[in-house]
C-alpha atoms as a PDB file:
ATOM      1  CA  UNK A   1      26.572  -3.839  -8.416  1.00  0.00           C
ATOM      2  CA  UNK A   2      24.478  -2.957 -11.257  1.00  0.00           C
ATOM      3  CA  UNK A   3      26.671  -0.258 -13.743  1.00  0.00           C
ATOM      4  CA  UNK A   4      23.259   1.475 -15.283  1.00  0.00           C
ATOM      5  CA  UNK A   5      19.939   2.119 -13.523  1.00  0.00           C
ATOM      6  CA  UNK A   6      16.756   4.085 -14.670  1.00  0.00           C
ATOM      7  CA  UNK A   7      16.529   5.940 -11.287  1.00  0.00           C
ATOM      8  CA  UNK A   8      18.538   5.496  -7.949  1.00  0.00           C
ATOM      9  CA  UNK A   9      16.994   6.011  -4.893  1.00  0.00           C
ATOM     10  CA  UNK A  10      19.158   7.201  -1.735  1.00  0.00           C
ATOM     11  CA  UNK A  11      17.932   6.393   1.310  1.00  0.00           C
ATOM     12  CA  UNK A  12      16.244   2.593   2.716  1.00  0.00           C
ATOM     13  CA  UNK A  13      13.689   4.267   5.100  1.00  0.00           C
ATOM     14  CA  UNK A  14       9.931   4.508   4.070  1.00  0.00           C
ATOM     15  CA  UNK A  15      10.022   7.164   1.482  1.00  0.00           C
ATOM     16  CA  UNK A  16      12.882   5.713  -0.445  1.00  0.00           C
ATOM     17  CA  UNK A  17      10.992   2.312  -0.013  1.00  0.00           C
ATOM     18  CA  UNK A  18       7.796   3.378  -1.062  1.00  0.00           C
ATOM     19  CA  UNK A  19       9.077   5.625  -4.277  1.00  0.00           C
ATOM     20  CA  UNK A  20      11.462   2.821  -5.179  1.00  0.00           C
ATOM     21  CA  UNK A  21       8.535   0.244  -5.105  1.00  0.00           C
ATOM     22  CA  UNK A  22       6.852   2.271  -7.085  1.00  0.00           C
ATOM     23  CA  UNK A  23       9.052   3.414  -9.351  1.00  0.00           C
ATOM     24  CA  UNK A  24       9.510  -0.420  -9.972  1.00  0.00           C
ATOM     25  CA  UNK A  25       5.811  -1.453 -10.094  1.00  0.00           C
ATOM     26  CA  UNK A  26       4.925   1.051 -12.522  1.00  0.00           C
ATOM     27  CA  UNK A  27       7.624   0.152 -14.854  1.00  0.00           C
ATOM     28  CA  UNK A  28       9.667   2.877 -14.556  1.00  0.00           C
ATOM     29  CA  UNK A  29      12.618   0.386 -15.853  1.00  0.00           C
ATOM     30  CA  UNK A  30      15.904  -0.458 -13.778  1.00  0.00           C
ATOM     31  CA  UNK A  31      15.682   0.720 -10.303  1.00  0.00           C
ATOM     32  CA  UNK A  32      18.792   0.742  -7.428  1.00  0.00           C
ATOM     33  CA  UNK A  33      18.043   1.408  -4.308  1.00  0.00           C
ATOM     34  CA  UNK A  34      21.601   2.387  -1.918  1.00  0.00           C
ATOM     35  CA  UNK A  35      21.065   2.716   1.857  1.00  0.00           C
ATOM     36  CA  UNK A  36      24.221   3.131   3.953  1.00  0.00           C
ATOM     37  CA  UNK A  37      23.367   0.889   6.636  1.00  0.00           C
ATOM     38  CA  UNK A  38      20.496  -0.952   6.535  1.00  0.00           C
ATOM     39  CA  UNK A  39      16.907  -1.216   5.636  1.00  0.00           C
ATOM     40  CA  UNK A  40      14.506   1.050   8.034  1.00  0.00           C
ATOM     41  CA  UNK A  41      17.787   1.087   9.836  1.00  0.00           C
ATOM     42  CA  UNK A  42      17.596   5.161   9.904  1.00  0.00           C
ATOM     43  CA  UNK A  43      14.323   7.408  11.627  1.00  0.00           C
ATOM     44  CA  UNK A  44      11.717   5.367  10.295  1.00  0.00           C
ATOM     45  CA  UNK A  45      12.145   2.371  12.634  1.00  0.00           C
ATOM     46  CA  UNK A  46      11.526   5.214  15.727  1.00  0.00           C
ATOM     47  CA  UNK A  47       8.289   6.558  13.877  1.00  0.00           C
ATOM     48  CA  UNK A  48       5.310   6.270  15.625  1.00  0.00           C
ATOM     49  CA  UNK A  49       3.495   5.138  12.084  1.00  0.00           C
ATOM     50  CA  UNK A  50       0.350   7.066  12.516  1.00  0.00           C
ATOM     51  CA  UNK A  51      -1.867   5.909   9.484  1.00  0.00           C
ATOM     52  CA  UNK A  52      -3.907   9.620   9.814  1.00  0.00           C
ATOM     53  CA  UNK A  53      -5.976  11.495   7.391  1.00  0.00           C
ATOM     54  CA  UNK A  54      -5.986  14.854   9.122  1.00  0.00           C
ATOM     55  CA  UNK A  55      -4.461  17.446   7.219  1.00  0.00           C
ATOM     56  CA  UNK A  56      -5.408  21.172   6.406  1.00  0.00           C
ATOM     57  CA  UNK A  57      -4.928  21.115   2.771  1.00  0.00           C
ATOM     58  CA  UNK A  58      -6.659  18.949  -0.210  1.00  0.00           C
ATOM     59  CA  UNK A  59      -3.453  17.258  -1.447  1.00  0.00           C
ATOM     60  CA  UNK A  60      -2.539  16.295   1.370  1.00  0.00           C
ATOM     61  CA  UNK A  61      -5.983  14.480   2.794  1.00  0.00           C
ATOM     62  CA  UNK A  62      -6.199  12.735  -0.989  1.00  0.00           C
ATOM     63  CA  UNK A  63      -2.868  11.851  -0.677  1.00  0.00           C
ATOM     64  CA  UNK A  64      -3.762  10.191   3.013  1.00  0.00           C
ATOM     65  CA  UNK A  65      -7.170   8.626   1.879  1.00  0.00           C
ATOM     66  CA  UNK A  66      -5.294   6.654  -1.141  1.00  0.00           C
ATOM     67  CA  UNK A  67      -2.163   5.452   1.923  1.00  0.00           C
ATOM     68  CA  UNK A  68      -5.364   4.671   4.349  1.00  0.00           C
ATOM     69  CA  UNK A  69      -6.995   2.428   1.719  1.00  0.00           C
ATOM     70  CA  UNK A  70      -3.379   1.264   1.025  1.00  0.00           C
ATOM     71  CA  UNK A  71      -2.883   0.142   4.325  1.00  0.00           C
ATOM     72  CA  UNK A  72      -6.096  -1.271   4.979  1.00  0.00           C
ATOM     73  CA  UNK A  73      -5.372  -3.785   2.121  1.00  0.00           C
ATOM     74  CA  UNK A  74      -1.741  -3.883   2.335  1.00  0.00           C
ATOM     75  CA  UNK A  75      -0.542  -7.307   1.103  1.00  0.00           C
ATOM     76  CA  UNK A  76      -2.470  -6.488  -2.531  1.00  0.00           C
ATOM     77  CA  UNK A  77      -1.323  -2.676  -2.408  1.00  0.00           C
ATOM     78  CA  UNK A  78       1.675  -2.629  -0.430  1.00  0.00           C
ATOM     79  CA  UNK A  79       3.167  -6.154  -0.994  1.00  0.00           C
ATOM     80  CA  UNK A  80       3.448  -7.342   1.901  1.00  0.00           C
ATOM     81  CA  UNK A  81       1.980  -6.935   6.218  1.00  0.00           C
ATOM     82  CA  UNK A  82       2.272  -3.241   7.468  1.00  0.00           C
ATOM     83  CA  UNK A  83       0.944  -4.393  10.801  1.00  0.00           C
ATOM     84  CA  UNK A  84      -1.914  -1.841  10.093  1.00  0.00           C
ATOM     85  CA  UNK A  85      -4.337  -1.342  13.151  1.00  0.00           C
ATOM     86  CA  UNK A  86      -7.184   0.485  12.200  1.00  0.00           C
ATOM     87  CA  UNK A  87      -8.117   1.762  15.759  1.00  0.00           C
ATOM     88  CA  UNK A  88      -9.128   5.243  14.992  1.00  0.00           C
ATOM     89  CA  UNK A  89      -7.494   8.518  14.924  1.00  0.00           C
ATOM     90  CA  UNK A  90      -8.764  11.182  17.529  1.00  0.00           C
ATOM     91  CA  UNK A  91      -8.006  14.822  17.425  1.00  0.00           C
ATOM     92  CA  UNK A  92      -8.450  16.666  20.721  1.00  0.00           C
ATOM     93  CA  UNK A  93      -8.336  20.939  20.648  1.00  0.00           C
ATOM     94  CA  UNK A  94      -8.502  23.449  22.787  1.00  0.00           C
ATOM     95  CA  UNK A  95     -10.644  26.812  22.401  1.00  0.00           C
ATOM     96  CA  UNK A  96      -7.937  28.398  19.856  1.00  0.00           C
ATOM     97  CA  UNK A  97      -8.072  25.262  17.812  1.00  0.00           C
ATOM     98  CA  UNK A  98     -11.723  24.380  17.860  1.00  0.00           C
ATOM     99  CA  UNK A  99     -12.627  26.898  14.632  1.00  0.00           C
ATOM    100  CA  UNK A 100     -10.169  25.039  12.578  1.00  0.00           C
ATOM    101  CA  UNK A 101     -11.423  21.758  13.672  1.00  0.00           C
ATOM    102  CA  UNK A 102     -14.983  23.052  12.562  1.00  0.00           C
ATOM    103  CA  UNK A 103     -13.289  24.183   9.338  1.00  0.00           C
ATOM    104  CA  UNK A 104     -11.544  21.630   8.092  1.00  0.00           C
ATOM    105  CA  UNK A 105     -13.695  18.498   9.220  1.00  0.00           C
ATOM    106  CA  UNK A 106     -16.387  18.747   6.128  1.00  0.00           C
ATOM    107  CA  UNK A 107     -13.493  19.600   3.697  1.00  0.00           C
ATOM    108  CA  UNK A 108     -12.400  16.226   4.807  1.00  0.00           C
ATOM    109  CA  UNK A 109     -15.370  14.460   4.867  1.00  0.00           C
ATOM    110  CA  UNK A 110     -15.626  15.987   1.065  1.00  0.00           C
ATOM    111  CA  UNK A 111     -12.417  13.996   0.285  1.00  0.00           C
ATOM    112  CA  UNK A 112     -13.947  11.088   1.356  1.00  0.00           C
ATOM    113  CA  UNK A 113     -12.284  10.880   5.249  1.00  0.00           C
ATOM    114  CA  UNK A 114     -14.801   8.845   7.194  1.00  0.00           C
ATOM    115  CA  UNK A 115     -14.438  11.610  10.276  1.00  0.00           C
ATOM    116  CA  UNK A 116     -16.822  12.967  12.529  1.00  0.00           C
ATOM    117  CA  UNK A 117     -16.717  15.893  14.957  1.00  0.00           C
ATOM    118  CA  UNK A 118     -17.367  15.414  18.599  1.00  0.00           C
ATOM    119  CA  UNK A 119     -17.580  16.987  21.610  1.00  0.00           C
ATOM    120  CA  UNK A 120     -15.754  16.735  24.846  1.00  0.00           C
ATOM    121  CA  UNK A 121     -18.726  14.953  26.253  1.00  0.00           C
ATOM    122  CA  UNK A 122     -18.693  12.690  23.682  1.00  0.00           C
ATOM    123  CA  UNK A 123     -15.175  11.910  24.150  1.00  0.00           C
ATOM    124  CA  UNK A 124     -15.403  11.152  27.726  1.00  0.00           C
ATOM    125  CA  UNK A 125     -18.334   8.797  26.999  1.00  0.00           C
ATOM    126  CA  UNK A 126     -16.720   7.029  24.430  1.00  0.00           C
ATOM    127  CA  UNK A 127     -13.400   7.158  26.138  1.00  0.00           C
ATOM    128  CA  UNK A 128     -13.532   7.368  29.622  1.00  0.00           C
ATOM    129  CA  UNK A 129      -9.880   6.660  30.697  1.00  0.00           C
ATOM    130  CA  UNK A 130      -9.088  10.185  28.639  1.00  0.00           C
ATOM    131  CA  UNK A 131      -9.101  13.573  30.714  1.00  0.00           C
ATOM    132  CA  UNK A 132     -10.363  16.230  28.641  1.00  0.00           C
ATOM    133  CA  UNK A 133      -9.846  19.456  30.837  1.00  0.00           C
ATOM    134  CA  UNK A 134      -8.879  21.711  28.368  1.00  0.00           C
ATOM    135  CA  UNK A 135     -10.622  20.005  25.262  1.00  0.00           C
ATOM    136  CA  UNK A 136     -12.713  22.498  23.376  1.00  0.00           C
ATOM    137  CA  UNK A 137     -13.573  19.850  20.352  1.00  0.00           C
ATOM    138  CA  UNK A 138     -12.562  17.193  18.892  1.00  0.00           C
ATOM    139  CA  UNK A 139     -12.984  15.238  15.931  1.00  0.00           C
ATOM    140  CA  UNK A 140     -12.254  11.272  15.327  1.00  0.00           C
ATOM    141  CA  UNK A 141     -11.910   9.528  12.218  1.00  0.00           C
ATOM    142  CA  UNK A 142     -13.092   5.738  12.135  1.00  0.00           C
ATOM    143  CA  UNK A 143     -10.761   4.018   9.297  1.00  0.00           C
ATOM    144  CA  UNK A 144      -7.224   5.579  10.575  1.00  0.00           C
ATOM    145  CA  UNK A 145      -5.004   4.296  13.225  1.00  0.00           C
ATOM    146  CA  UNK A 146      -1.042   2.927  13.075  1.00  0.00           C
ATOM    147  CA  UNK A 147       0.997   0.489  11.289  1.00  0.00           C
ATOM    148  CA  UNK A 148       4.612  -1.391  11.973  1.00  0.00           C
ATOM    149  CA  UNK A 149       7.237   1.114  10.605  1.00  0.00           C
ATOM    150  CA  UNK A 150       9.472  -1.390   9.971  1.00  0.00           C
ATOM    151  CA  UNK A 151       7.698  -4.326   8.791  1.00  0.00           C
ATOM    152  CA  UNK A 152       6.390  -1.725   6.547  1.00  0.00           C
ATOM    153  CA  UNK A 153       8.984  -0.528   5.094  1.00  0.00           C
ATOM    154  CA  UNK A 154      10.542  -4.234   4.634  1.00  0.00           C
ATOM    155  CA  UNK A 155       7.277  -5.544   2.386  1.00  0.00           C
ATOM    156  CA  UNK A 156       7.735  -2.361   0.646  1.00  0.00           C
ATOM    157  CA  UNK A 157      11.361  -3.379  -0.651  1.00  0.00           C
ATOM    158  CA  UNK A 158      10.920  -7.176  -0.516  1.00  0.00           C
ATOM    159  CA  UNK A 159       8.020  -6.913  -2.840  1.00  0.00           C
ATOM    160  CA  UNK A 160       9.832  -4.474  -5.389  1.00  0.00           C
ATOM    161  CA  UNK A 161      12.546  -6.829  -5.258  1.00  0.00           C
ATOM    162  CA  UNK A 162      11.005  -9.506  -6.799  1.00  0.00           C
ATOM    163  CA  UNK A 163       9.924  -7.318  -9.761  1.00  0.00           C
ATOM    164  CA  UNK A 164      13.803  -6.331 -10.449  1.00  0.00           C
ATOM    165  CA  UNK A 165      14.438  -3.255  -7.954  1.00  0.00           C
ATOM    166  CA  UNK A 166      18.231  -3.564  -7.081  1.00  0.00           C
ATOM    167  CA  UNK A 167      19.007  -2.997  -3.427  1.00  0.00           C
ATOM    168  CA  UNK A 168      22.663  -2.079  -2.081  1.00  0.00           C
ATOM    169  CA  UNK A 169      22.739  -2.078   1.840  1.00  0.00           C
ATOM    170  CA  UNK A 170      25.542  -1.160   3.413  1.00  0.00           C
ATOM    171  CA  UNK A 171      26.554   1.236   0.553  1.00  0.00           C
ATOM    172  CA  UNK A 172      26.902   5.083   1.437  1.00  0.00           C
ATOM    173  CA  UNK A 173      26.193   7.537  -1.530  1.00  0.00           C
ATOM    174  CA  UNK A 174      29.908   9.416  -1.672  1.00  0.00           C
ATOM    175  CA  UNK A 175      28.585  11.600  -4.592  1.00  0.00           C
ATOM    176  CA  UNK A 176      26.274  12.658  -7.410  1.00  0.00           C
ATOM    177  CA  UNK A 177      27.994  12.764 -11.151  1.00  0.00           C
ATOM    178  CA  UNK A 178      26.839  16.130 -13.295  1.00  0.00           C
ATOM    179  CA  UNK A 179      27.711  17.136 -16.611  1.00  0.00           C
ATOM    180  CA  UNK A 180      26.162  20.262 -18.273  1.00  0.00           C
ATOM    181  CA  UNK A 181      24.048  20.704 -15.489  1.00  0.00           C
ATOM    182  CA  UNK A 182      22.410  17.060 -15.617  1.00  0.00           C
ATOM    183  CA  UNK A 183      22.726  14.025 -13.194  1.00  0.00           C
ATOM    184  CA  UNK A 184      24.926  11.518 -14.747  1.00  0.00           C
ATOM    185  CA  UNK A 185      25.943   8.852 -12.040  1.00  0.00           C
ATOM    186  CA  UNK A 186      25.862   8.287  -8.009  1.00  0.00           C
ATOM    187  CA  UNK A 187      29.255   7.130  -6.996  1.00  0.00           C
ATOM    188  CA  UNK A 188      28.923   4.846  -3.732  1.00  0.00           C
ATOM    189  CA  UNK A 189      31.039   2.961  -1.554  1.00  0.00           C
ATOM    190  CA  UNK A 190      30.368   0.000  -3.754  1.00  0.00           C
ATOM    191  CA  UNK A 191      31.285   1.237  -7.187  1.00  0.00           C
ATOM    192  CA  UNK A 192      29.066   3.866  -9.704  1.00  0.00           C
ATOM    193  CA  UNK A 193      25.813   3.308 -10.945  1.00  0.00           C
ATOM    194  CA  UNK A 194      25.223   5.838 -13.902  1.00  0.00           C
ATOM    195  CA  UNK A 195      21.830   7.280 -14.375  1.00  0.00           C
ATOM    196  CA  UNK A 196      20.007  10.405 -15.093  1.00  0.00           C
ATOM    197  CA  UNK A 197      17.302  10.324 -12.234  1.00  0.00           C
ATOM    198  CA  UNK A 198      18.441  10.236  -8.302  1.00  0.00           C
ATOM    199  CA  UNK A 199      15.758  10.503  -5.928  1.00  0.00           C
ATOM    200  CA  UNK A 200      17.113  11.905  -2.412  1.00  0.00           C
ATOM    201  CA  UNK A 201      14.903  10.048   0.532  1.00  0.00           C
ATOM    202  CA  UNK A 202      17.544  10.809   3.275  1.00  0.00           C
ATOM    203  CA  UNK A 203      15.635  12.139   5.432  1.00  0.00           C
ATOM    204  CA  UNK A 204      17.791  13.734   7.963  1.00  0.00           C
ATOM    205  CA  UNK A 205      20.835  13.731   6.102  1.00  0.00           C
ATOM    206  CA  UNK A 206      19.077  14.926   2.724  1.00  0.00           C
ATOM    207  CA  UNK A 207      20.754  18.400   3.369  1.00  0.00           C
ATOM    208  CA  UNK A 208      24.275  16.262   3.184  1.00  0.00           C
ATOM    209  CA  UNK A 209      23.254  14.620  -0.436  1.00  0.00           C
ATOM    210  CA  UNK A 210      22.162  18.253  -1.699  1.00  0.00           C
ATOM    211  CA  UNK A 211      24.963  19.710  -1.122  1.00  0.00           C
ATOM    212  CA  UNK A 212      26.750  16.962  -3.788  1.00  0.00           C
ATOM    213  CA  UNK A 213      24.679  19.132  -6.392  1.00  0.00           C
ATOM    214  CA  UNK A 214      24.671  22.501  -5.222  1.00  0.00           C
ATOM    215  CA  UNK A 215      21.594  22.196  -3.576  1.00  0.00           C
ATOM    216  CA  UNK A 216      20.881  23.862  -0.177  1.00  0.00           C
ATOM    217  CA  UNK A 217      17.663  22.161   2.137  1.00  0.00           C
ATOM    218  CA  UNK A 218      17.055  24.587   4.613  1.00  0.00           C
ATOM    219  CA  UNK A 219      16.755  21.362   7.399  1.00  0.00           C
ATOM    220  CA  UNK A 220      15.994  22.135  11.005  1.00  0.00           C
ATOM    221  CA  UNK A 221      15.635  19.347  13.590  1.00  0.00           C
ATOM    222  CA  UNK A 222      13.828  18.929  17.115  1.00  0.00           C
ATOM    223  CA  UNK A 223      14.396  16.209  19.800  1.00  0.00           C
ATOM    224  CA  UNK A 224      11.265  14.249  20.578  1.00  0.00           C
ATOM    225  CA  UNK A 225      10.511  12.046  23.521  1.00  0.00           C
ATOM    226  CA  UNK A 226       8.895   9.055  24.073  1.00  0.00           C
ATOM    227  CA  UNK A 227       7.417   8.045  27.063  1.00  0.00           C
ATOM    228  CA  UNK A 228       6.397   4.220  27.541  1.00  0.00           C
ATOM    229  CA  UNK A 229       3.699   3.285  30.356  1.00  0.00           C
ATOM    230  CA  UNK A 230       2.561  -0.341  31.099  1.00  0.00           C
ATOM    231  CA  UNK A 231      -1.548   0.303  30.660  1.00  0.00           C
ATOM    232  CA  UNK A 232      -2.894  -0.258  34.007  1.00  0.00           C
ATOM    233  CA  UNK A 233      -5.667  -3.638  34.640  1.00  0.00           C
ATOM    234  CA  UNK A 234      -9.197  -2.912  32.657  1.00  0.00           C
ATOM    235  CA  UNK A 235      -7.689  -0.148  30.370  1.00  0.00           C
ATOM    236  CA  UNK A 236      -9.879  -0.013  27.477  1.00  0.00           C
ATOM    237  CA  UNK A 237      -8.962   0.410  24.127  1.00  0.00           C
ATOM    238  CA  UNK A 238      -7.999   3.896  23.103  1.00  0.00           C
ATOM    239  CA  UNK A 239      -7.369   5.215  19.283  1.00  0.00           C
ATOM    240  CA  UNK A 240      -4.189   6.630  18.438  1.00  0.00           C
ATOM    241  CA  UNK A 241      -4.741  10.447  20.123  1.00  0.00           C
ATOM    242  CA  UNK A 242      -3.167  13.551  19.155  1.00  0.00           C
ATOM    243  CA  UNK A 243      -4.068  15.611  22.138  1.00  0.00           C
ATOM    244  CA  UNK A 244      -3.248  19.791  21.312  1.00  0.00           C
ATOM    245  CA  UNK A 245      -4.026  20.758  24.740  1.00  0.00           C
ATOM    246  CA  UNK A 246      -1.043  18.732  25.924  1.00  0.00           C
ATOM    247  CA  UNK A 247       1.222  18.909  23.263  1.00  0.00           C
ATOM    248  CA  UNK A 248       1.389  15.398  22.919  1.00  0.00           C
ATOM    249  CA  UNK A 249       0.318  12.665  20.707  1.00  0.00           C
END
């Protein structure tokens, strides 16, 4: 193990990847990366990997129209496959919803989201193995879709690794170093790595590596559950759906 880095990152799922890649690609100097078991071994690998660019504030859809073009070209941008499908992203709302969907579908289009809004008619003609009792408006956005969590995250850290990014697996973070109120060191199961920057992509547990520091992450969590169907004969192909009037996506 490496005794000085520039930045450790905490955490091997796709944010820790993706900032240590990063990091690493824009020369940020020496960077560790310290996962306690193993690559995408944590939530990521259960993520459904929608590549979407419907959000309700600016940052956000820029932020998602730069990862859509990333993932559309992802050997150049990301390093390596993401196992993008660019199927389309479909937003289904009910009455309550439909004024926000009106609202916040030329903002996007502003921001450069290739999305359109549509009605339920239009759904059912484009999609006709979709039930839309309930479905008020929708909108659908051409150059979205999903990607392979995992093989995702793995081009991320493969790809930094050949430009120098360190990568512990294996190795629990046991504690963050601080003199005079800076970061000085992680201590892991594998020895100390001193540094001034510590980047906490835990996800889950990033209430746990806060707490080293004083810090308090006011982390809730909710159960979610997959159900897995077999499509039946002649099923067309349907974009990823995020359907409000069921609750579902």
């Amino acid at each position: 193990m490496i005794q000085r880095a520039d930045a450790v990152v905490i955490g091997g799922g796709i944010i820790g990847a993706s900032t240590a890649h990063f990091l690493t690609e824009l020369g940020f100097g020496q960077v560790a990366l310290v996962e306690k078991s193993g690559i995408c071994g944590g939530s990521t690998q259960y993520s459904a990997a929608h590549v979407r660019q419907h959000y309700s504030n600016e940052v956000a859809i820029r932020l998602a129209v730069r990862a859509a073009e990333m993932f559309a070209h992802a050997e150049e941008r990301l390093g390596g496959p993401a196992g993008f499908v660019r199927d389309g992203y479909l937003v289904m709302a009910p009455e309550e919803q439909a004024q926000a969907i009106r609202e916040i579908v030329p903002v996007q289009q502003a921001l450069g989201v290739e999305t359109e809004i549509i009605t339920p008619g239009e759904v059912r003609h484009r999609w006709p193995e979709l039930n839309v009792d309930g479905v008020a408006l929708a909108c659908f956005e051409r150059t979205s879709g999903y990607a392979d969590p995992v093989q995702t995250t793995r081009s991320l850290v493969d790809s930094a690794r050949e430009l120098g990014l360190k990568v512990y697996e294996g190795c629990a973070a046991l504690d963050i170093t601080v003199e005079n109120g800076h970061v000085t060191g992680v201590v892991t199961a594998g020895g100390s790595i001193a540094t001034s920057v510590v980047v906490n992509a835990c996800g889950p547990w990033g209430d746990r590596i806060g707490h080293l520091v004083g810090i308090d992450y006011p982390l809730t969590f909710s159960r979610e559950h997959e159900a897995i169907f077999d499509a039946p004969d002649g099923f067309g192909q349907l974009p990823v759906l995020s359907d409000a009037t069921q609750r579902l996506y």
